[in-house]
Protein backbone atom coordinates (compact mmCIF):
# COMPACT_ATOMS: atom_id res chain seq x y z
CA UNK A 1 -22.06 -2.12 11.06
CA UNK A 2 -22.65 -5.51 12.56
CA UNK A 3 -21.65 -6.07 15.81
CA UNK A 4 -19.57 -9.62 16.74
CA UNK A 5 -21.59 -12.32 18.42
CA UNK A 6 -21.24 -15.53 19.35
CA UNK A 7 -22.88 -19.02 17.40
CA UNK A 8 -23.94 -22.22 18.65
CA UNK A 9 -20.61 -24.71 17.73
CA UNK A 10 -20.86 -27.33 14.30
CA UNK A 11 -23.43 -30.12 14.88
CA UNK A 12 -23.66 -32.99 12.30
CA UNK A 13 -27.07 -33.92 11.68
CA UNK A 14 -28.27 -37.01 10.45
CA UNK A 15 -30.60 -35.17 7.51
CA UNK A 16 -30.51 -32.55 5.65
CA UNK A 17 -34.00 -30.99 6.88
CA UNK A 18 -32.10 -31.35 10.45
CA UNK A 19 -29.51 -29.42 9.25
CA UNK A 20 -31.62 -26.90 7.93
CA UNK A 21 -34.44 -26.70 11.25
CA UNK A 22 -31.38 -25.99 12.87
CA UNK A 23 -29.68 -23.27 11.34
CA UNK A 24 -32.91 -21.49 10.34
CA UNK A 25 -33.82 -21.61 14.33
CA UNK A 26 -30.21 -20.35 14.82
CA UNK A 27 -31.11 -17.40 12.47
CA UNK A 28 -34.92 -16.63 13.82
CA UNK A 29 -35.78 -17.28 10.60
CA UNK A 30 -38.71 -19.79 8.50
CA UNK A 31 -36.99 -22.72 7.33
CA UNK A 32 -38.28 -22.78 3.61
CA UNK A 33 -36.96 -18.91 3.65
CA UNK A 34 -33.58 -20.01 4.75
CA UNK A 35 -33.18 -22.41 1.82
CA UNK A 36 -34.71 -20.12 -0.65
CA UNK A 37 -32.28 -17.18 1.49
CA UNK A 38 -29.07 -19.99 1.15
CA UNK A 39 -29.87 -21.22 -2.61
CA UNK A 40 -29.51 -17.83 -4.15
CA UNK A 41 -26.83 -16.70 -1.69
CA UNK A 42 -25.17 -19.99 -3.24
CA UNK A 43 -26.29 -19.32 -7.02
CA UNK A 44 -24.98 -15.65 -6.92
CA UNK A 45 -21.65 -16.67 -5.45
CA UNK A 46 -20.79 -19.31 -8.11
CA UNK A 47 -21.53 -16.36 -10.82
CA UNK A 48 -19.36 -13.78 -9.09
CA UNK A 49 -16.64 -16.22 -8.58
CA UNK A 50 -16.27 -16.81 -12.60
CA UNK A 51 -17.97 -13.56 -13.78
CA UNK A 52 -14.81 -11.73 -16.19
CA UNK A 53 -16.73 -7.88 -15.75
CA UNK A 54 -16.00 -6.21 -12.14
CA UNK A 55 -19.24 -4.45 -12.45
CA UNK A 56 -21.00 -7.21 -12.58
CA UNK A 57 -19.17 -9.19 -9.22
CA UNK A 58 -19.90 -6.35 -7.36
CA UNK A 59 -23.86 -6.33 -8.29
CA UNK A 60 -23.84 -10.58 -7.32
CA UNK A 61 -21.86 -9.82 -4.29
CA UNK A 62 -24.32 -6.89 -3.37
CA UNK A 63 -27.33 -9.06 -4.19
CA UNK A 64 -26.27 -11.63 -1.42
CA UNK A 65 -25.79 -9.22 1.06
CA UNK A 66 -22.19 -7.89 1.24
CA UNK A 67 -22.17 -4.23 2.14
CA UNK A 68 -19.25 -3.30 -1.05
CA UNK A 69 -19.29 0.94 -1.59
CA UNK A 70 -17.99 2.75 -4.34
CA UNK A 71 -15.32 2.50 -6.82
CA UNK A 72 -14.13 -1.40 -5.93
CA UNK A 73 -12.47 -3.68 -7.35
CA UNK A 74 -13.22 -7.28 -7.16
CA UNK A 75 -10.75 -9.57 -8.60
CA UNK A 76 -11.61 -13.08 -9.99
CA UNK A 77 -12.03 -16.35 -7.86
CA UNK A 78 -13.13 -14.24 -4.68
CA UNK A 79 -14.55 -16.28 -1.98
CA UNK A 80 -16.58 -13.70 0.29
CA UNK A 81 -18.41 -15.86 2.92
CA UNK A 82 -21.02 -18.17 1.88
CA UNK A 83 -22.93 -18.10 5.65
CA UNK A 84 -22.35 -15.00 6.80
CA UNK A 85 -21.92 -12.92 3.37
CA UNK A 86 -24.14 -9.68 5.28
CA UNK A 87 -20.61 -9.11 7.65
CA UNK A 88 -18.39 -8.27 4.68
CA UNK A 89 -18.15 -4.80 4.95
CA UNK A 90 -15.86 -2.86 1.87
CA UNK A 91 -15.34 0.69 1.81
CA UNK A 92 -15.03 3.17 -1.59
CA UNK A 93 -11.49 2.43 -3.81
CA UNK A 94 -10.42 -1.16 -2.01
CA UNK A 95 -9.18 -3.71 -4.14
CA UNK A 96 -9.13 -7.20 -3.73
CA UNK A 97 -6.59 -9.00 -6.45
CA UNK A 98 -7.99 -12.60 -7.14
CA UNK A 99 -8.48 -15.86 -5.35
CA UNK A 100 -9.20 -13.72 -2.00
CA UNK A 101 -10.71 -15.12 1.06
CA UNK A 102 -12.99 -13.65 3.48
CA UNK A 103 -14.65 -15.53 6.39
CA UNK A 104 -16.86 -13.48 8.66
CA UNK A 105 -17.11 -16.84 11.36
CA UNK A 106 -15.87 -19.45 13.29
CA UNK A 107 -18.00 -22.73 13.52
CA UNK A 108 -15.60 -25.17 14.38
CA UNK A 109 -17.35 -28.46 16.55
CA UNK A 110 -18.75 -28.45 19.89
CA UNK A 111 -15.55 -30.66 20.84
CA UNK A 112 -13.27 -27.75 20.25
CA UNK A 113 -14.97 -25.77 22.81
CA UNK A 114 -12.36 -25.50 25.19
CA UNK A 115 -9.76 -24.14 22.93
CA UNK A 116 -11.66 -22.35 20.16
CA UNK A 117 -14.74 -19.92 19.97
CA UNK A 118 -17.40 -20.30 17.73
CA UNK A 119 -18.47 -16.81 16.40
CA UNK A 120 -19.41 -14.69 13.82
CA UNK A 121 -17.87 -11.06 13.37
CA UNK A 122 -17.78 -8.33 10.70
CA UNK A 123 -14.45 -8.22 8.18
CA UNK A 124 -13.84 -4.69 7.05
CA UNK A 125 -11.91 -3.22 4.34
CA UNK A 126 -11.27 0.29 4.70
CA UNK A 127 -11.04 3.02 2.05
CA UNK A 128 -8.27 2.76 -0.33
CA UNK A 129 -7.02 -0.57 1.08
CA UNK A 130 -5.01 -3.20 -1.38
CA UNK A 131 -5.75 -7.30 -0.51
CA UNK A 132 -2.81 -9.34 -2.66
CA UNK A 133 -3.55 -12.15 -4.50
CA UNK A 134 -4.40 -15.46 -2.11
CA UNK A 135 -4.88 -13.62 1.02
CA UNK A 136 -7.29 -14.78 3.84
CA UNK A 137 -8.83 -12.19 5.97
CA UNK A 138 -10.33 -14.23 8.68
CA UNK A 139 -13.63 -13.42 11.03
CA UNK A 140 -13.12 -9.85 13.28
CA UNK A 141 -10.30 -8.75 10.32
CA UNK A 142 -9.99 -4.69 9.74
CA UNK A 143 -7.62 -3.48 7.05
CA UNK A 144 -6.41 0.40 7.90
CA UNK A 145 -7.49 2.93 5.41
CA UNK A 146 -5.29 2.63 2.12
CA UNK A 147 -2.89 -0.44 3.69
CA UNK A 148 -1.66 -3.15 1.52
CA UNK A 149 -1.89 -6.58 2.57
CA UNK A 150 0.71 -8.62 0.68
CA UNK A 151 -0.11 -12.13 -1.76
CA UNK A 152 -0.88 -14.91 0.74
CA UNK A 153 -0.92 -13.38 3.79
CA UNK A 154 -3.26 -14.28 6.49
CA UNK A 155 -4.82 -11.27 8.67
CA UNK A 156 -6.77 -11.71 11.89
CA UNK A 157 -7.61 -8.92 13.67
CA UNK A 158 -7.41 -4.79 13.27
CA UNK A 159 -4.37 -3.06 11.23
CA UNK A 160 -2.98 -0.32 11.36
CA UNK A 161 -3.67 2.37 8.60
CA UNK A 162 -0.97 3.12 6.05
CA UNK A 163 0.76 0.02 6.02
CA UNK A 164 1.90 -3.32 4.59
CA UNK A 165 1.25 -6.61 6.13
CA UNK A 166 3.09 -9.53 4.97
CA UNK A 167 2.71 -13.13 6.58
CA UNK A 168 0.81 -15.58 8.21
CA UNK A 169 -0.04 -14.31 10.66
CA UNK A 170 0.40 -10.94 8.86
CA UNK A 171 2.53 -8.25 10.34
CA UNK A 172 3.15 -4.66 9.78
CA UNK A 173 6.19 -4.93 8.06
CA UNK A 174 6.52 -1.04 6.86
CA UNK A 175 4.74 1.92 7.12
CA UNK A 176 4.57 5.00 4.90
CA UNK A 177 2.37 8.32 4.46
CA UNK A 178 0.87 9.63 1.41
C-alpha cells in the first residue's frame, strides 16, 4: 500500500504546458507521458461515472489505477480521485452507494501554508465495508472492516471496525458484532 507523502502546494501557471512541466516534474515523470497518463485517466473516469453495468466501473476504475479487489460494488456517479486515482485502495465485498467521493490529496495554495498541509495519502475501504449515498472520504480515510458509513457523511481519518459513522465530521455513532 502507498505510503502518505507530502506535495508541493497549488501554483497557477500562466500556460497550460507550465502547468503540465510542472506536475510531470512533480511526478518524475516525461511530460508528453503525463498527458497521455492524465487524458485516459480523464477518459476512463467520465465512462465509469455514467457506465449502468458494475462490472464494467470496476474494469475503468482498475484501468486508471485504483487498486478495487473482489466482489465490489460501485454505485453510479462515483468520483474516485482524478490526480491521485493509484491511492484508492478497496478491499473484497465493499460497497459504495452512488454519488461517492474519494480524494486521496490535499493541494490547497501555497498561501494556505500555515494552516493547511498539502499532501497526498492512501483512502482505504476495508472488507465488507458500506459507503452511503453522498459520502466524502477525504485523503488518509480508513473505513473498519464491514462498518457502515451513513448518506452524506464526511470521514477523515481511521474508523473503527464494526461500526456506523454518521456526520460531518463522521462519528461512531453505534457499534455492533456479527
Amino acid at each position: 500500500m502507498k505510503q502518505s507523502k507530502s506535495i508541493p502546494y497549488y501554483i497557477p501557471h500562466r500556460n497550460i504546458s507550465a502547468q503540465v512541466r510542472s506536475s510531470s516534474k512533480r511526478r518524475d515523470i516525461n511530460p508528453i507521458m503525463f498527458m497521455l497518463r492524465k487524458v485516459r485517466n480523464h477518459f476512463f473516469q467520465m465512462l465509469a461515472y455514467n457506465c449502468p453495468v458494475n462490472s464494467w466501473r470496476i474494469w475503468l476504475h482498475r484501468k486508471r489505477g485504483v487498486h478495487i479487489s473482489k466482489n465490489v460494488m460501485l454505485g453510479m456517479h462515483c468520483i474516485l480521485d482524478n490526480a491521485y486515482p493509484e491511492y484508492i485502495f478497496i478491499e473484497d465485498y465493499a460497497a459504495l452507494a452512488g454519488n461517492v467521493y474519494m480524494l486521496a490529496h490535499s493541494n490547497p495554495y501555497q498561501h494556505f501554508s500555515k494552516i493547511l498541509e498539502s499532501y497526498v495519502a492512501p483512502v482505504v475501504i476495508r472488507e465488507g465495508a458500506w459507503i452511503g449515498v453522498s459520502s466524502t472520504l477525504l485523503a488518509g480515510s480508513e473505513i473498519g472492516e464491514y462498518s457502515i458509513v451513513t448518506a452524506g457523511s464526511v470521514v477523515t481519518g481511521k474508523m473503527p471496525d464494526c461500526c456506523f459513522l454518521r456526520g460531518n465530521p463522521a462519528r461512531v455513532i453505534a457499534r455492533y458484532k456479527l
